[in-house]
Protein backbone atom coordinates (compact mmCIF):
# COMPACT_ATOMS: atom_id res chain seq x y z
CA UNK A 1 171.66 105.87 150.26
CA UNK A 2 172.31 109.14 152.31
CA UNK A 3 174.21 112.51 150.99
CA UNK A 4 177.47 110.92 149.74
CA UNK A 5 180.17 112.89 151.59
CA UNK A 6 182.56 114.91 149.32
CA UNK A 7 186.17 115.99 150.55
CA UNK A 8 187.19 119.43 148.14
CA UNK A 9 191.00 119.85 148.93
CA UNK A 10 191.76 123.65 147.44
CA UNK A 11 193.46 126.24 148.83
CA UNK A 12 191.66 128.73 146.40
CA UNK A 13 188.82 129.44 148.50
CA UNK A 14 187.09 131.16 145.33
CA UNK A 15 187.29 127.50 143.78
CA UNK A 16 186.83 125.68 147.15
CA UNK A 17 183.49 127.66 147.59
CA UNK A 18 182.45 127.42 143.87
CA UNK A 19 182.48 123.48 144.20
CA UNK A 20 180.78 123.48 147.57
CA UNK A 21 177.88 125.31 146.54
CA UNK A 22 177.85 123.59 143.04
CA UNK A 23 178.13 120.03 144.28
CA UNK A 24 175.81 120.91 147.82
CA UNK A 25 172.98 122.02 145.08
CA UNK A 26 173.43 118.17 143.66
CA UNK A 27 173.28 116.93 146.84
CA UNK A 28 176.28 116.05 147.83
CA UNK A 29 177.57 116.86 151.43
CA UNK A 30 180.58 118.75 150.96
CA UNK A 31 183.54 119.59 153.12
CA UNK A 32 186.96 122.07 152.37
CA UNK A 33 190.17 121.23 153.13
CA UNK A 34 192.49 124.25 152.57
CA UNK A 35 195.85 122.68 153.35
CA UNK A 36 197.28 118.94 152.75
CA UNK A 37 197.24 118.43 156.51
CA UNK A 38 194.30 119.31 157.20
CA UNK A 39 192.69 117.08 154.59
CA UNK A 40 194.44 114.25 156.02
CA UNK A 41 192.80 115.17 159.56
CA UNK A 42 189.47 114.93 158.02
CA UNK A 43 189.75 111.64 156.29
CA UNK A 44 190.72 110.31 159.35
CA UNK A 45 188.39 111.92 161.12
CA UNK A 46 185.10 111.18 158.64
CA UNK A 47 185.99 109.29 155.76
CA UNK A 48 184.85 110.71 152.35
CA UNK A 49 183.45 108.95 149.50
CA UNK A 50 185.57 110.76 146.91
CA UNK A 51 188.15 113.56 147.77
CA UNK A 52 189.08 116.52 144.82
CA UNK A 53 191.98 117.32 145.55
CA UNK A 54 194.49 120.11 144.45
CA UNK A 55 198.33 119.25 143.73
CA UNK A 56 199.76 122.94 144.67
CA UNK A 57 198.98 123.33 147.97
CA UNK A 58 200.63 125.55 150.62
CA UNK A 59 201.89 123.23 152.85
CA UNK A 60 202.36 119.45 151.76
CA UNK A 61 201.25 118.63 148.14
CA UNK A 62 198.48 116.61 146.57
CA UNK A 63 200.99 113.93 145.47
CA UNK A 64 202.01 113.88 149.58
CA UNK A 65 198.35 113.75 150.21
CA UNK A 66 197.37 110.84 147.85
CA UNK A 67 200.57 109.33 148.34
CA UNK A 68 199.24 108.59 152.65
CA UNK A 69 196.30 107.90 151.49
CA UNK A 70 197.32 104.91 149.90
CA UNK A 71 199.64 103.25 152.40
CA UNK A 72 197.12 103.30 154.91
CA UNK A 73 194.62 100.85 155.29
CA UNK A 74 191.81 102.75 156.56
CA UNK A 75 191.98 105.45 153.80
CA UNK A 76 193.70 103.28 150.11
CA UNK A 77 190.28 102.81 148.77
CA UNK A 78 188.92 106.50 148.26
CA UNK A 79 188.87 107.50 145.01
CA UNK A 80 190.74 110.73 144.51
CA UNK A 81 190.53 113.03 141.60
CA UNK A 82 193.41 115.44 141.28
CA UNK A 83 192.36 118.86 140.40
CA UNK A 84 195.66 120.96 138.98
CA UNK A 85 196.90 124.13 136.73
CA UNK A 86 199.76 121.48 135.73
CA UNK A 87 199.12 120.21 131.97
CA UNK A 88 202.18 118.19 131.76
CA UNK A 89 202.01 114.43 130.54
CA UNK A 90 204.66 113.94 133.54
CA UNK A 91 203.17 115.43 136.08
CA UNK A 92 199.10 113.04 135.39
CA UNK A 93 201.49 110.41 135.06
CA UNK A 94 202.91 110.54 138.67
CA UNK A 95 199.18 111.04 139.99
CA UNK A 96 197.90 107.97 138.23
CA UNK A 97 201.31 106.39 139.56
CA UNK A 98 200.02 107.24 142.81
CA UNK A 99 196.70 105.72 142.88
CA UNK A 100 194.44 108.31 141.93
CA UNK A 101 191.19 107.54 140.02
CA UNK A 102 191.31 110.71 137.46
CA UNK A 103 192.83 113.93 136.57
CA UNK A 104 191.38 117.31 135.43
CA UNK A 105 192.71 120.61 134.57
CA UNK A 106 192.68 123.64 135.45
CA UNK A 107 190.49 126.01 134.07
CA UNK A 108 187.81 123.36 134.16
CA UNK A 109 184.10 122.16 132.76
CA UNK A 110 182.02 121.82 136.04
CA UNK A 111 180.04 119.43 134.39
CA UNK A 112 183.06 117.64 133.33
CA UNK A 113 184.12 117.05 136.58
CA UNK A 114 180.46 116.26 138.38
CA UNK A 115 180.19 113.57 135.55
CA UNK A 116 184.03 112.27 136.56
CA UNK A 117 183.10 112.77 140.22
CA UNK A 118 179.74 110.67 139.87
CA UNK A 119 181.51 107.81 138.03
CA UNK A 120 184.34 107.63 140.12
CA UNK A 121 181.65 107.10 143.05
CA UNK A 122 179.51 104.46 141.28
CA UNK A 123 182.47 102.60 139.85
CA UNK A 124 183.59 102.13 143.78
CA UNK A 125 180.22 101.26 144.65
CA UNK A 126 180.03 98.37 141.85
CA UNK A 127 183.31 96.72 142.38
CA UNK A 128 182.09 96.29 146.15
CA UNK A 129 184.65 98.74 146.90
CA UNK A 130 182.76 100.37 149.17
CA UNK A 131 179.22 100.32 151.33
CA UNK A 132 177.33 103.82 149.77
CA UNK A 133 175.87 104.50 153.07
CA UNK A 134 178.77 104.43 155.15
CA UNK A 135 181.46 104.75 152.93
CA UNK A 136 183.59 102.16 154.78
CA UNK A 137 185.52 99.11 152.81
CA UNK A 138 183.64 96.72 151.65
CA UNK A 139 183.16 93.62 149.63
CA UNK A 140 186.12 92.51 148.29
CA UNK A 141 188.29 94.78 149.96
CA UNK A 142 187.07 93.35 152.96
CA UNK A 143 187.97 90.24 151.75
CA UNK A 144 191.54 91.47 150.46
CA UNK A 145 192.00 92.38 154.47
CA UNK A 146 190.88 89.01 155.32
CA UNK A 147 193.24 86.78 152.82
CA UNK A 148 195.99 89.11 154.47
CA UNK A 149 195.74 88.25 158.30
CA UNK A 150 195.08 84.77 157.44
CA UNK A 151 198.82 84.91 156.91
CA UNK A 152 199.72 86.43 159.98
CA UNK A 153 200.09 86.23 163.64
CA UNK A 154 198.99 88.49 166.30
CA UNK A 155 195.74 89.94 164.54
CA UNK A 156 192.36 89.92 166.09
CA UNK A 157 189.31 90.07 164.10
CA UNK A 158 186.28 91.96 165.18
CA UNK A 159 182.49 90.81 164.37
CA UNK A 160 180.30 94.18 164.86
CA UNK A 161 176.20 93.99 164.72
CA UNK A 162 173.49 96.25 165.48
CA UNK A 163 171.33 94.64 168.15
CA UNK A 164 167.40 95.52 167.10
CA UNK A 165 167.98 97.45 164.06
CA UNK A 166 165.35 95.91 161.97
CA UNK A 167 162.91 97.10 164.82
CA UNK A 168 164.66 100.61 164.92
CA UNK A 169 163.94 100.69 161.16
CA UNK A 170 160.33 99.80 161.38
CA UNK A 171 159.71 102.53 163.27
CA UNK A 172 161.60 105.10 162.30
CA UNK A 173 162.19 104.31 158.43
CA UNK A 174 165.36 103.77 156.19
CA UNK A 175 166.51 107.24 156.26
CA UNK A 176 166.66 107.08 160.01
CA UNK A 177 168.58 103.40 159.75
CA UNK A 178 171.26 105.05 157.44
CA UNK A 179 171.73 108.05 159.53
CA UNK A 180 172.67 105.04 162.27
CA UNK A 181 175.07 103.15 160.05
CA UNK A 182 176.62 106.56 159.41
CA UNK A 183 176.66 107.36 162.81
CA UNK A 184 178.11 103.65 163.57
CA UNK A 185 180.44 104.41 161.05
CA UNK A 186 182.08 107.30 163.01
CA UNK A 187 182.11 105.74 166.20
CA UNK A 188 184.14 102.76 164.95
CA UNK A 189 186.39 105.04 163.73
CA UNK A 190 186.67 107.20 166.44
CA UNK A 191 187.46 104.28 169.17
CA UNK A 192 189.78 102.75 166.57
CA UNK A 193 191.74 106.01 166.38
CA UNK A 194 191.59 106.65 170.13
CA UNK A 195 192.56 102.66 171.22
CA UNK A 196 193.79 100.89 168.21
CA UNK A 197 196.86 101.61 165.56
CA UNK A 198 197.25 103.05 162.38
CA UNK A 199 197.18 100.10 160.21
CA UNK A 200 193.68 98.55 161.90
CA UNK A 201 191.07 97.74 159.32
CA UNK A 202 187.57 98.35 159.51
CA UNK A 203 184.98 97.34 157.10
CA UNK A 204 181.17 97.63 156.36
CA UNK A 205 179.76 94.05 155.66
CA UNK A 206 176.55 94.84 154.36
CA UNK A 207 173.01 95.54 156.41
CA UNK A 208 174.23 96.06 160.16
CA UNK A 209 177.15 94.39 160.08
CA UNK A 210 180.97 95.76 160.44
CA UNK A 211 184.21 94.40 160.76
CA UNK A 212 187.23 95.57 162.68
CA UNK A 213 191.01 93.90 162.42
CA UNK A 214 192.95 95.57 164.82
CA UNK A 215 195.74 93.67 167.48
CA UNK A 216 195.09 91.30 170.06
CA UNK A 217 195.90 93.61 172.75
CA UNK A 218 193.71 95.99 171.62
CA UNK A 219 190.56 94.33 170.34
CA UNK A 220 189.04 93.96 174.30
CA UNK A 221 189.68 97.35 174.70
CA UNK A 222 188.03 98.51 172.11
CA UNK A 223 185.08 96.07 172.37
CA UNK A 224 184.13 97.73 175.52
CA UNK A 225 184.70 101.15 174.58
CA UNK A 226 182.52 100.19 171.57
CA UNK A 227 179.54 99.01 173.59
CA UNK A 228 180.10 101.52 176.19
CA UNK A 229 179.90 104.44 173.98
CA UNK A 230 177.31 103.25 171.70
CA UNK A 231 174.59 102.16 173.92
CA UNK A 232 174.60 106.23 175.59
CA UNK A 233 175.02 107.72 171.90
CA UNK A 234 172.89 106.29 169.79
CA UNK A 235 169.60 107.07 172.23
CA UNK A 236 170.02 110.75 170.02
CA UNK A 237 168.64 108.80 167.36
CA UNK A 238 165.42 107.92 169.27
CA UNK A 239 162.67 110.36 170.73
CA UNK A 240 162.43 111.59 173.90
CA UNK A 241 159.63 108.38 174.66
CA UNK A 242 160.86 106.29 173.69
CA UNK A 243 164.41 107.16 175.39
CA UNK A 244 162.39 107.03 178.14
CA UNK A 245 160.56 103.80 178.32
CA UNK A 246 163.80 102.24 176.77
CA UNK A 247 162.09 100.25 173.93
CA UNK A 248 160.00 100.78 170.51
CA UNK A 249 156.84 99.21 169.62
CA UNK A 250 156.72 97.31 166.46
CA UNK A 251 154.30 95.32 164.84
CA UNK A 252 154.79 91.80 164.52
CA UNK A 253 153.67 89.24 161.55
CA UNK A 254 150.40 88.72 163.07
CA UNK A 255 149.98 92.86 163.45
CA UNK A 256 150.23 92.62 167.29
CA UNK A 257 152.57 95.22 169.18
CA UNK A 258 155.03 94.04 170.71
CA UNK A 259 158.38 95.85 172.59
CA UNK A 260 162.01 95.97 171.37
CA UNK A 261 164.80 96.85 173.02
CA UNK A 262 167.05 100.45 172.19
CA UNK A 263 169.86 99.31 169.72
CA UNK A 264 172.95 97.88 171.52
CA UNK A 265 176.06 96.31 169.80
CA UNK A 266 177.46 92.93 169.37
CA UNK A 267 180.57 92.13 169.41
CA UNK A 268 182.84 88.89 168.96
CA UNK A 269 186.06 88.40 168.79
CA UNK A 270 188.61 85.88 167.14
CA UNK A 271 192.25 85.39 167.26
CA UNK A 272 194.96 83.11 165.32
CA UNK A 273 195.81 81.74 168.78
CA UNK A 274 192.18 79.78 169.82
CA UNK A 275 192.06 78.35 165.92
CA UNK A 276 194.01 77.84 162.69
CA UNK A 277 192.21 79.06 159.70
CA UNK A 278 192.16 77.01 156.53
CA UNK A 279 190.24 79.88 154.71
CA UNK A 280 188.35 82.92 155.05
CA UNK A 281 185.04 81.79 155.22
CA UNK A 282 186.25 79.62 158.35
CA UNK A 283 187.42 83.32 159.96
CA UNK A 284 184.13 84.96 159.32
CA UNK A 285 182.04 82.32 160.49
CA UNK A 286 183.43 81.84 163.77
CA UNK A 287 183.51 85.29 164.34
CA UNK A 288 179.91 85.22 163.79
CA UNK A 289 179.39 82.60 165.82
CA UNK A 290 181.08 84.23 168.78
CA UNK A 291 179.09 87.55 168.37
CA UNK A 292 176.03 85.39 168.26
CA UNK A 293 177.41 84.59 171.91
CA UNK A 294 178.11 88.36 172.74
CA UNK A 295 176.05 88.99 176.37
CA UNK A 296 178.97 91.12 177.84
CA UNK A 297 176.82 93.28 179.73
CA UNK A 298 177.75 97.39 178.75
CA UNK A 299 179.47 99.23 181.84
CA UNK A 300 177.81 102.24 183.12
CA UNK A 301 180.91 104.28 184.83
């Protein structure tokens, strides 16, 4: 997996800095929030694979923070660990009431809290809480999203693959691939924020493949702004040939070159209106089946 992202919330910029340096020097990529609001910006923004976060801050508080961060579905599943001066039994109690994953103290062990930090991380990553590269939803929260809408009206479900990734990989290696699921990452959220609503889902299945559950009215929308935007950004992961001659050679099984195509998306869509769903497994395999079928041609302006 990449750099796992790391949000510090701290208004202290003595402490803020402290952890930043500490935590960059283990590798982790590390942004500052110094207020509540802007933390909450952020996550939205670029979501975090664990966020520190401070209760006194100077405009909203941690427990305001945490507290949005777990009514919404894009953002309930990072861990948080609340960083405080407060000792008192009440006040961990109302954190862990809250949802967060663990509680330290001001004046604190550093190593304390990397070893916290790190466990908090790999206990998301084994429950299939989320994908390590992307830090998206995944497994069974996915799945959790899934048994939900299956419920409901009005929902549209959105079947997301990288077209000619394996090649892509070939070529340019598996550090290169996860920069472009990260990248992916972004841009789903980014056209979700800009076209969808606040409670849309989106989800990392595994390999190249995401999910989004947004509305019906807006899942055609953002389809096309999807495959629009996508097909012009991701050439920045490519060099400037093969950019050019809009393909990458790769090697097939019998070691003869052959030409693949720049990395598009594919995307199919289901509704509750064209089929009632007896399960989940019936939802994500016709929602395969239509992105199989994805040949909407990307619009150039």
């Amino acid at each position: 997996m990449g750099k796992a992202r790391l949000l510090v919330v701290e208004d202290d910029a003595d402490i803020a800095n402290m952890l930043k340096i500490y935590f960059g020097g283990l590798d982790f990529d590390v942004d500052i929030a110094p207020r509540g609001s802007v933390a909450l910006e952020k996550t939205r923004q670029v979501l975090p694979h664990l966020i520190i976060l401070d209760i006194m801050l100077p405009d909203i508080d941690g427990y305001e923070v945490c507290r949005t961060l777990r009514t919404s579905t894009r953002t309930s599943h990072i861990p948080v660990i609340f960083l405080t001066q407060k000792d008192e039994r009440s006040d961990k109690l109302q954190g862990l009431e809250l949802g967060a994953d663990d509680y330290i103290t001001k004046p604190f062990d550093i190593e304390e809290l990397k070893l916290r930090v790190q466990g908090a991380i790999r206990r998301a990553e084994r429950e299939s809480l989320t994908d390590p590269r992307s830090g998206l939803p995944a497994g069974h929260l996915i799945e959790e999203q899934l048994r939900r809408i299956i419920r409901e009206e009005s929902w549209a479900l959105m079947d997301v693959r990288l077209n000619h990734f394996d090649s892509f990989k070939d070529v340019y290696g598996f550090v290169a691939g996860d920069d472009v699921l990260r990248f992916t990452a972004m841009l789903l959220g980014e056209v979700v924020d800009e076209l969808g609503t606040a409670d849309d889902f989106i989800g990392h299945a595994g390999g190249d493949n995401f999910i989004i559950i947004t509305t019906e009215d807006a899942a055609r929308t953002i389809k096309q702004r999807l495959k629009d935007r996508f097909v012009e950004e991701v050439q920045a992961h490519y060099n400037f040939m093969d950019r050019q001659q809009g393909f990458v050679q790769t090697a097939n099984s019998d070691g003869e070159m052959e030409k693949a195509p720049l990395m598009t998306l594919a995307v199919g869509i289901i509704t509750p209106k064209q089929h009632t769903f007896a399960d989940i497994r019936e939802i994500t395999e016709m929602a395969a089946e239509v992105r199989r079928q994805d040949t909407t041609s990307v619009s150039r302006g």
